[in-house]
Protein backbone atom coordinates (compact mmCIF):
# COMPACT_ATOMS: atom_id res chain seq x y z
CA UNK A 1 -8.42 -15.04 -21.57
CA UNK A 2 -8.89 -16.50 -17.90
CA UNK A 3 -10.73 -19.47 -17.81
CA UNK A 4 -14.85 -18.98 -16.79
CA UNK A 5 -15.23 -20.08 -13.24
CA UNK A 6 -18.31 -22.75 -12.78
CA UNK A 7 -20.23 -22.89 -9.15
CA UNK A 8 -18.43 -26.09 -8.46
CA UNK A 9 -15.47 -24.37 -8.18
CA UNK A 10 -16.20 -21.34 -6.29
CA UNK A 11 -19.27 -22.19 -4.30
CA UNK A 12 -19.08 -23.80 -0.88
CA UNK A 13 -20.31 -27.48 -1.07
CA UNK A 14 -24.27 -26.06 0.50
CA UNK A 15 -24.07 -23.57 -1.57
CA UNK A 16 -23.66 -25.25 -4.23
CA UNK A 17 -26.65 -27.90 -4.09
CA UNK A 18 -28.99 -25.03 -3.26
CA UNK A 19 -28.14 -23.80 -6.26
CA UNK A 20 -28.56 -26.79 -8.34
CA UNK A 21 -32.21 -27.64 -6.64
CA UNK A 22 -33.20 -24.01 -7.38
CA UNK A 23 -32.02 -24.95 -11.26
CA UNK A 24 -33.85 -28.18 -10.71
CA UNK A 25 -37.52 -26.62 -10.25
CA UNK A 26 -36.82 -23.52 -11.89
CA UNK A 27 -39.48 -21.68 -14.49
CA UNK A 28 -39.40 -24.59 -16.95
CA UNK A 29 -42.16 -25.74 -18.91
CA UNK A 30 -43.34 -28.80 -16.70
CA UNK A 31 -43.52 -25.95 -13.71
CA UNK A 32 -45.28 -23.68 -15.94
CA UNK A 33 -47.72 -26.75 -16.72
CA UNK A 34 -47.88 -27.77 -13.36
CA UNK A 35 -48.69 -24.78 -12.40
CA UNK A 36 -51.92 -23.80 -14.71
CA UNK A 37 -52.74 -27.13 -13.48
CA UNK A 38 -52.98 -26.30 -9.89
CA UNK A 39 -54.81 -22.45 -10.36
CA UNK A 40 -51.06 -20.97 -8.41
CA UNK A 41 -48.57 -19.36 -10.09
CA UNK A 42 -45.15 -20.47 -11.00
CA UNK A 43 -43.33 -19.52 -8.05
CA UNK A 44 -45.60 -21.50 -5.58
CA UNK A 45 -45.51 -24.50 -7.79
CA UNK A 46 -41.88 -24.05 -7.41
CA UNK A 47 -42.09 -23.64 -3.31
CA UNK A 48 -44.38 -26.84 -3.52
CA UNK A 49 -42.01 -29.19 -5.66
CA UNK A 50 -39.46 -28.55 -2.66
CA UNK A 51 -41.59 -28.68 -0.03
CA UNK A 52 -42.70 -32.74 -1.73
CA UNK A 53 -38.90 -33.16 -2.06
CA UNK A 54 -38.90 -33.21 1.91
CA UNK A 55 -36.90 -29.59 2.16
CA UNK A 56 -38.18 -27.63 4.88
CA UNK A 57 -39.99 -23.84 5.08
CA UNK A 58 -36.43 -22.41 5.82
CA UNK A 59 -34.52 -24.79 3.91
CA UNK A 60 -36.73 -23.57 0.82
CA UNK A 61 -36.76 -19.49 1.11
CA UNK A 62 -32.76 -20.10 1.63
CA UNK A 63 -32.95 -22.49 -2.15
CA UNK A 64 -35.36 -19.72 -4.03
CA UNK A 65 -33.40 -16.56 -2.51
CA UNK A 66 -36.30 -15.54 -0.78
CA UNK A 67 -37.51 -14.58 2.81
CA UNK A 68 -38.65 -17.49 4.71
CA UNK A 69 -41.91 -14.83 5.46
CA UNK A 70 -42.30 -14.90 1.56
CA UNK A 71 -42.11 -18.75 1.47
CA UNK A 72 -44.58 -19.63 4.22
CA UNK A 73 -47.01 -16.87 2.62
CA UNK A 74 -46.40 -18.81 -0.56
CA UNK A 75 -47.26 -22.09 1.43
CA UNK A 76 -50.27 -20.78 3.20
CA UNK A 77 -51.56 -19.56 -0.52
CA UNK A 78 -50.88 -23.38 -1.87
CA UNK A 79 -52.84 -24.52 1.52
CA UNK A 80 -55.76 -22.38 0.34
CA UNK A 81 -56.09 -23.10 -3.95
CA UNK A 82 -55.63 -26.85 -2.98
CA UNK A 83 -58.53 -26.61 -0.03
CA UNK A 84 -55.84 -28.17 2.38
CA UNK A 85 -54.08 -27.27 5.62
CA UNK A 86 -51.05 -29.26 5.41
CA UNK A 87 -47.88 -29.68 3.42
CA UNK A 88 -48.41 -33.46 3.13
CA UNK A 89 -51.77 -33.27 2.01
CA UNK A 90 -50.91 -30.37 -0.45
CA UNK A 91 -48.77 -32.85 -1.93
CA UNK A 92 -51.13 -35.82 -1.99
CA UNK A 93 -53.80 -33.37 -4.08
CA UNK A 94 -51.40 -31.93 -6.25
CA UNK A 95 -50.57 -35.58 -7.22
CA UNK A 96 -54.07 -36.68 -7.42
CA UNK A 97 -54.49 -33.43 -9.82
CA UNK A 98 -51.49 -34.99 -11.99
CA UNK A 99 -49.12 -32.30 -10.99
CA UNK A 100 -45.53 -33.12 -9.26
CA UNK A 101 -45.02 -36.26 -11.72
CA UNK A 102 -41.19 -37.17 -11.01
């Protein structure tokens, strides 16, 4: 049989780190917890672990595979559960909250 091809070997070098960040803060347990701490769901949690990792709105829809509409919505959802307007201080209370612990 042909050997299985792995991302490092087909995927362009950007292509390939978005794919390992979206690994990175995908649906695990600590996002699931993280997120039931925070009152958002699991996908915003994820949008706001990327956003503290310093990635940008676009930089983040492009790392999820979603629209960049669908990633500010997420964004302006986190702004509103965490009483905050913006992505800084969304990630200073979801640190004082004990979410986003490295």
């Amino acid at each position: 049989p042909p050997p299985v091809a792995v991302a490092q070997d087909i995927l362009p070098r950007g292509l390939r780190a978005r794919s390992t960040a979206a690994r990175a803060c995908a649906a695990t347990p600590q996002t699931l917890a993280g997120a039931r701490l925070l009152n958002v769901t699991p996908r915003q949690y994820e949008v706001l672990t990327l956003l503290a990792r310093g990635h940008p709105i676009k930089t983040v829809s492009r790392i999820l595979n979603i629209s960049v509409a669908t990633a500010k919505a997420h964004t302006a959802t986190l702004y509103q559960r965490l009483q905050v307007n913006s992505k800084v201080e969304a990630v200073y209370a979801a640190r004082q909250r004990g979410a986003l612990q490295d």
